[in-house]
PDB file of N, CA and C in Angstrom:
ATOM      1  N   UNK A   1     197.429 194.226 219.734  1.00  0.00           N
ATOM      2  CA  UNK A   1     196.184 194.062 219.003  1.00  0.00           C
ATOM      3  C   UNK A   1     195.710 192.622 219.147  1.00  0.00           C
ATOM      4  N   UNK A   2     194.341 192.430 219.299  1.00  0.00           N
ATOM      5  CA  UNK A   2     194.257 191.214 219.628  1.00  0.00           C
ATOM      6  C   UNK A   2     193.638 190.135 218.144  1.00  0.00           C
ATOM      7  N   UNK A   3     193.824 189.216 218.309  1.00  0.00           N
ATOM      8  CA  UNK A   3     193.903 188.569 216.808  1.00  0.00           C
ATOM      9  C   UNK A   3     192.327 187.849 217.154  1.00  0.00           C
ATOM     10  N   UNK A   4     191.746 187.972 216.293  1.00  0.00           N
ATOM     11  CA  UNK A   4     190.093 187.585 216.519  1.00  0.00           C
ATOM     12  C   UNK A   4     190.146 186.944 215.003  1.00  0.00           C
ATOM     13  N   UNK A   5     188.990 185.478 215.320  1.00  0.00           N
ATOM     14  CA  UNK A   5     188.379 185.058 213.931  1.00  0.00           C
ATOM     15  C   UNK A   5     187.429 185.939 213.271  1.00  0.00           C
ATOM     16  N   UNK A   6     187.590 185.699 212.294  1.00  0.00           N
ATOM     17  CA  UNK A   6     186.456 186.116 211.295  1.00  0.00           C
ATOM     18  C   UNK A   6     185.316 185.558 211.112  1.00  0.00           C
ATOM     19  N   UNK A   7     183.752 185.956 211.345  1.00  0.00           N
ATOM     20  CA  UNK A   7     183.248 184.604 210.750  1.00  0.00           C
ATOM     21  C   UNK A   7     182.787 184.743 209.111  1.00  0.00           C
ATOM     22  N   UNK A   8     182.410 183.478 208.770  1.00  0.00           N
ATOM     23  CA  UNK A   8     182.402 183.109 207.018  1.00  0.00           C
ATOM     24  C   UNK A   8     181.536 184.226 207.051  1.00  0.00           C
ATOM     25  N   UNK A   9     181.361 184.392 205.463  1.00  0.00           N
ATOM     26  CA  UNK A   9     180.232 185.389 205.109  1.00  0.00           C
ATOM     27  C   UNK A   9     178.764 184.902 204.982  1.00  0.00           C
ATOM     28  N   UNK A  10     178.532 183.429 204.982  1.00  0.00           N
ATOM     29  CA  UNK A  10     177.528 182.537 205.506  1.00  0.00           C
ATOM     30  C   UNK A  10     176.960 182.894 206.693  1.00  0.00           C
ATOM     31  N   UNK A  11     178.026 183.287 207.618  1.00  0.00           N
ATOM     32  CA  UNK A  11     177.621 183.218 208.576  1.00  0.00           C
ATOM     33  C   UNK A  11     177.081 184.726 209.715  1.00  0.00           C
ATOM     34  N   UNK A  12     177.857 185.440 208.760  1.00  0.00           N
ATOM     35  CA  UNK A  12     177.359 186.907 208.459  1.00  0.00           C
ATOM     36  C   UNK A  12     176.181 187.386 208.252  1.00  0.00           C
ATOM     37  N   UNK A  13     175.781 186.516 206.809  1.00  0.00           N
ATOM     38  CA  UNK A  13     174.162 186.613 206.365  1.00  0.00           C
ATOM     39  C   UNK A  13     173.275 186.143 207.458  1.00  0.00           C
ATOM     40  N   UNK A  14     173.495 184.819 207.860  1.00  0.00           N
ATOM     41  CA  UNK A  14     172.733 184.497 208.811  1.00  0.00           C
ATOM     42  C   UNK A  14     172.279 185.668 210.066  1.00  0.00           C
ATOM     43  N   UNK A  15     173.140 186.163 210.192  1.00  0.00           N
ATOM     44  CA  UNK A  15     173.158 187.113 210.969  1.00  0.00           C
ATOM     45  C   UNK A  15     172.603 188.095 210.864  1.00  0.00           C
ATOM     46  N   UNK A  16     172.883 188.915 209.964  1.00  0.00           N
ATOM     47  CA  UNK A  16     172.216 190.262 209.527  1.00  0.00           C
ATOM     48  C   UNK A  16     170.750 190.427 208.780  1.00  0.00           C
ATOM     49  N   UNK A  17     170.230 189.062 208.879  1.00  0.00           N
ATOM     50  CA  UNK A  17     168.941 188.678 208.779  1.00  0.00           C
ATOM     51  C   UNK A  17     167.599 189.109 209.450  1.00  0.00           C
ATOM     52  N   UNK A  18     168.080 189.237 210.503  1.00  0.00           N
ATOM     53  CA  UNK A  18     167.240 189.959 211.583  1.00  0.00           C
ATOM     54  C   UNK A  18     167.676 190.921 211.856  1.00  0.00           C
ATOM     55  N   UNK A  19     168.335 191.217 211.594  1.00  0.00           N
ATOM     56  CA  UNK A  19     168.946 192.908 211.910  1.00  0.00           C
ATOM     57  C   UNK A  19     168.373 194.445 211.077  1.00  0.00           C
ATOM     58  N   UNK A  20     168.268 195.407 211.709  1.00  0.00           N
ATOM     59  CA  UNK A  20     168.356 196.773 210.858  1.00  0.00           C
ATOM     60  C   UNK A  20     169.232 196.868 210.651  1.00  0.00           C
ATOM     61  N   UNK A  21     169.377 197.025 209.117  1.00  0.00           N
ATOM     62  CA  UNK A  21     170.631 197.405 208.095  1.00  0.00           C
ATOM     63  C   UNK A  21     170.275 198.706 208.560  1.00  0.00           C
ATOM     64  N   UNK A  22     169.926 199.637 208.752  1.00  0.00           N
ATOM     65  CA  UNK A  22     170.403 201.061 208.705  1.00  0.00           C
ATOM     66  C   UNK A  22     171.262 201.454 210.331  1.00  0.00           C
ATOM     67  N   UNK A  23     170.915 200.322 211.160  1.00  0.00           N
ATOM     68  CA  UNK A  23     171.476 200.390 212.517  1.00  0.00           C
ATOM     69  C   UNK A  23     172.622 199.562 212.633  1.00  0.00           C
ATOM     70  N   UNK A  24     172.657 198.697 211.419  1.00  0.00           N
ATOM     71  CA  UNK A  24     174.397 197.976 211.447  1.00  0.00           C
ATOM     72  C   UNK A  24     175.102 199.081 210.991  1.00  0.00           C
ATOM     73  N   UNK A  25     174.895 199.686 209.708  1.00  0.00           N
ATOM     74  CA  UNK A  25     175.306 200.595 209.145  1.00  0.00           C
ATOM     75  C   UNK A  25     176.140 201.856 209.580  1.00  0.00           C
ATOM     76  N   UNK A  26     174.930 202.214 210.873  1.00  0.00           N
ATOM     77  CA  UNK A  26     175.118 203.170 211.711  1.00  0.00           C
ATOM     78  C   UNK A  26     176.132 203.033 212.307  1.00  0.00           C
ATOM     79  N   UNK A  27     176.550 201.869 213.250  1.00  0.00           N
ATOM     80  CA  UNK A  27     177.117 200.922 214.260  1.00  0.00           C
ATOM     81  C   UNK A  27     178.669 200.953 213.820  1.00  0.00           C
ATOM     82  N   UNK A  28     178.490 200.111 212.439  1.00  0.00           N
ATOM     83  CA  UNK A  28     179.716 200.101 211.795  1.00  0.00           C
ATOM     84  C   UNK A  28     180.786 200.365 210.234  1.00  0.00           C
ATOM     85  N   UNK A  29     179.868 202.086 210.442  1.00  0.00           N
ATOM     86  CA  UNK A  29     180.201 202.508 209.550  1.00  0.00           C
ATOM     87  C   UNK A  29     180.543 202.090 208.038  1.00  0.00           C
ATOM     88  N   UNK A  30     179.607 201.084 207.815  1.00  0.00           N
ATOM     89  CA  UNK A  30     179.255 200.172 206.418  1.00  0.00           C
ATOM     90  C   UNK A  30     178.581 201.031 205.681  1.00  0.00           C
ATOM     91  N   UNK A  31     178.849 201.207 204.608  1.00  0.00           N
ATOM     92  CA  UNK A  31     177.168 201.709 204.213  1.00  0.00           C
ATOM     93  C   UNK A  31     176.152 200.885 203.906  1.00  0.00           C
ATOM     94  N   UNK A  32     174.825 201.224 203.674  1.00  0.00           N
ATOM     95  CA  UNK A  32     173.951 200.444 203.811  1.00  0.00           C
ATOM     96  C   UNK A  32     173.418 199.036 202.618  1.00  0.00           C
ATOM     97  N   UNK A  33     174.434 199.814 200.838  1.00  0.00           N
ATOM     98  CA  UNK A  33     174.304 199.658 199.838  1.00  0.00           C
ATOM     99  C   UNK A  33     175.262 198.015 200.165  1.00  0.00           C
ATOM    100  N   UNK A  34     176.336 198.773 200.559  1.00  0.00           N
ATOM    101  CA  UNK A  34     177.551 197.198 200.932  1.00  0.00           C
ATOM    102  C   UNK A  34     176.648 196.282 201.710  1.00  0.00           C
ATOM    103  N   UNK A  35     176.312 196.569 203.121  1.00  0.00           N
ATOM    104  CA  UNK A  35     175.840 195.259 203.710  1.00  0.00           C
ATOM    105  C   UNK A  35     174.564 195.122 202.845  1.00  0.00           C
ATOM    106  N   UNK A  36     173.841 195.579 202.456  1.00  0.00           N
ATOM    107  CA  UNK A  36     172.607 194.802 201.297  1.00  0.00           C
ATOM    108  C   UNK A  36     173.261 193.832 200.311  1.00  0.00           C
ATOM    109  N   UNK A  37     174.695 193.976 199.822  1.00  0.00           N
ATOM    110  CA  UNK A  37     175.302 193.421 198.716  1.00  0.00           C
ATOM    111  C   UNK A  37     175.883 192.203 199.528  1.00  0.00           C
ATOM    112  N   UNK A  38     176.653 192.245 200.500  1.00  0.00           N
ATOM    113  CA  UNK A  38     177.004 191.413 201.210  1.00  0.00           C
ATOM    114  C   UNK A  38     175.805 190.457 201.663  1.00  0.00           C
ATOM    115  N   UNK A  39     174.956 190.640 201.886  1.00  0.00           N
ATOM    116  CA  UNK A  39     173.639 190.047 202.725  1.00  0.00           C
ATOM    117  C   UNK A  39     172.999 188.992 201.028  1.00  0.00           C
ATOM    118  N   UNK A  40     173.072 189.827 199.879  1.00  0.00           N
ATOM    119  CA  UNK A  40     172.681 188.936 198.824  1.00  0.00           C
ATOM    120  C   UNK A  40     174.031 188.180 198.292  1.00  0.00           C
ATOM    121  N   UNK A  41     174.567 187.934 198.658  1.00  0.00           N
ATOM    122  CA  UNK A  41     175.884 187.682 198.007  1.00  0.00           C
ATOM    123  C   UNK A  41     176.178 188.469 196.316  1.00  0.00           C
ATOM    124  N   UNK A  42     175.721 189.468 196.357  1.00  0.00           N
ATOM    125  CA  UNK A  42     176.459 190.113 195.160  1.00  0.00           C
ATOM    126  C   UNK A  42     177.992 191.303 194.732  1.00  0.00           C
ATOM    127  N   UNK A  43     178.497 190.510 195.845  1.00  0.00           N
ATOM    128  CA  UNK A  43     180.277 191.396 196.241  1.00  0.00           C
ATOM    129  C   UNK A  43     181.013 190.836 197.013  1.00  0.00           C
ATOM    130  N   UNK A  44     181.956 190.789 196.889  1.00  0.00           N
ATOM    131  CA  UNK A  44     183.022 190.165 198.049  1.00  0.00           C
ATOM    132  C   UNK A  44     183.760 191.446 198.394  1.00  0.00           C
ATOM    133  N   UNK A  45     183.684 191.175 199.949  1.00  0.00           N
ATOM    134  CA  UNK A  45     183.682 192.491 200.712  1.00  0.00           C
ATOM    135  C   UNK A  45     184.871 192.182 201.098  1.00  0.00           C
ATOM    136  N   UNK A  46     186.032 193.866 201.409  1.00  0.00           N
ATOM    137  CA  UNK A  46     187.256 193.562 201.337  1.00  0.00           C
ATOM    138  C   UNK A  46     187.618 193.075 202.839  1.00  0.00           C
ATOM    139  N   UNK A  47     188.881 192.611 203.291  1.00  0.00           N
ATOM    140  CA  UNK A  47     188.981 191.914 204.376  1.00  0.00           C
ATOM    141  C   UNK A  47     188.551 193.460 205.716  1.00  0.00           C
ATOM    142  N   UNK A  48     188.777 194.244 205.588  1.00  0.00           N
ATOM    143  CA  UNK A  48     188.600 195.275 206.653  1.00  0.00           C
ATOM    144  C   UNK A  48     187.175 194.972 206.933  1.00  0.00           C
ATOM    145  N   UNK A  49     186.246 195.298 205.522  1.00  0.00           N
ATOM    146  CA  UNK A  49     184.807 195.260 206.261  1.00  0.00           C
ATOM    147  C   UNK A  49     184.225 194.183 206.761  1.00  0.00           C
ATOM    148  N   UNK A  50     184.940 192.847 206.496  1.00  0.00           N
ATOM    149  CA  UNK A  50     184.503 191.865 207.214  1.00  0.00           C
ATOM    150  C   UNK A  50     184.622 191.576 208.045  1.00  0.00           C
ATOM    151  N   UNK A  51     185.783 192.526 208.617  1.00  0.00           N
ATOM    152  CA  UNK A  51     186.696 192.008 210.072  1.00  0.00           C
ATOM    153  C   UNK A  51     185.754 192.933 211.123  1.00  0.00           C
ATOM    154  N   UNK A  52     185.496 194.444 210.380  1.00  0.00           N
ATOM    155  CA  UNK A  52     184.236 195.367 210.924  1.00  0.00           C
ATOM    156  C   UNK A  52     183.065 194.569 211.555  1.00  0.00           C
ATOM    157  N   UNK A  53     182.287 194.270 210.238  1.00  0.00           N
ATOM    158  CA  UNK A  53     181.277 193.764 210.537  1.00  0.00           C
ATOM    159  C   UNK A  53     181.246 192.215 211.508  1.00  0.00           C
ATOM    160  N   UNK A  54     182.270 191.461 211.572  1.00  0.00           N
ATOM    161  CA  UNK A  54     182.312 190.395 212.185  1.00  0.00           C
ATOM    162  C   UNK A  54     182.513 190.509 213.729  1.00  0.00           C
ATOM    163  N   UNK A  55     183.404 191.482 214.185  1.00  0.00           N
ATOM    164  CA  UNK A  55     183.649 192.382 215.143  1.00  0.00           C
ATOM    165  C   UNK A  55     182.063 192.942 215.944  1.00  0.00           C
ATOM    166  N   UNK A  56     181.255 193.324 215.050  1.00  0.00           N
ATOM    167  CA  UNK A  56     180.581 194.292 215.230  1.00  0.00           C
ATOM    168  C   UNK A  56     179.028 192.859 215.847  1.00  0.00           C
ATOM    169  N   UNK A  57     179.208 191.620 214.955  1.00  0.00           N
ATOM    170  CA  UNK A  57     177.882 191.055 214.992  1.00  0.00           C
ATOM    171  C   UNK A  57     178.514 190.000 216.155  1.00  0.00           C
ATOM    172  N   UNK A  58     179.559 189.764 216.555  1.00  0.00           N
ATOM    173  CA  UNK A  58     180.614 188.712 217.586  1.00  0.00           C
ATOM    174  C   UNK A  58     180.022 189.578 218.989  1.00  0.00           C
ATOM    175  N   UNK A  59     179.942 190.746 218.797  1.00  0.00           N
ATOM    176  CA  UNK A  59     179.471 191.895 220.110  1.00  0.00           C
ATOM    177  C   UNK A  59     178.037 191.806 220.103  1.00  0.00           C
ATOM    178  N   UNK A  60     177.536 191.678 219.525  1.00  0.00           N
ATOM    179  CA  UNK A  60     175.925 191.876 219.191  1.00  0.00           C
ATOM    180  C   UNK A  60     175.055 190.922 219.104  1.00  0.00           C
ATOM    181  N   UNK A  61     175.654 189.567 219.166  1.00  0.00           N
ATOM    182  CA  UNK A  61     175.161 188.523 218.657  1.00  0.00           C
ATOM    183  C   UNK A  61     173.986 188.359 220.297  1.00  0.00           C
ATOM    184  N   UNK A  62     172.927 188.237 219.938  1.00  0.00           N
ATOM    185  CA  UNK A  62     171.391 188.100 220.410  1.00  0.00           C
ATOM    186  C   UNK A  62     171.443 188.986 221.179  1.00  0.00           C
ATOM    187  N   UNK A  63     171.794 190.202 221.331  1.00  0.00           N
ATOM    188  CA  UNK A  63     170.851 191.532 221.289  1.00  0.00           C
ATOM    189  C   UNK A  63     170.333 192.178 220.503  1.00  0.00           C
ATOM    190  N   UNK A  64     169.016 192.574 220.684  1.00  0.00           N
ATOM    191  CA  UNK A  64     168.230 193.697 219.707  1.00  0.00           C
ATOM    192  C   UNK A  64     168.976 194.501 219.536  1.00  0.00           C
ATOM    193  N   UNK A  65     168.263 195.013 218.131  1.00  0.00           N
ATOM    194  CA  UNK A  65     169.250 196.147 217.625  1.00  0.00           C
ATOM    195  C   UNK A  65     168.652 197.266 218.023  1.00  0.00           C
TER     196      UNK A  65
END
């Protein structure tokens, strides 16, 4: 398994800023309610979905969604 950083959840938001939440969602099986909560900072998301979503935006990073 290969050991990958995480990035901050700063850096997450930044990210999912321009993005369709219903096509991250889609992508990586988040639901849409979590990354909205994550995106306002109102939850701390458990280490899996961050490793998901960090995974998911590390692959994606400046392609359209």
């Amino acid at each position: 398994m290969e050991n990958r950083n995480i990035l901050s959840l700063n850096r997450m938001r930044e990210m999912l800023a321009d993005r369709n939440i219903s096509s991250v969602s889609r992508n990586t099986g988040i639901n849409r309610v979590t990354l909205s909560q994550i995106m306002n900072g109102t939850t701390d998301p458990k280490y899996s979905t961050m490793e998901r979503l960090s995974n998911y935006l590390e692959e994606k990073h400046g392609q359209p969604e």
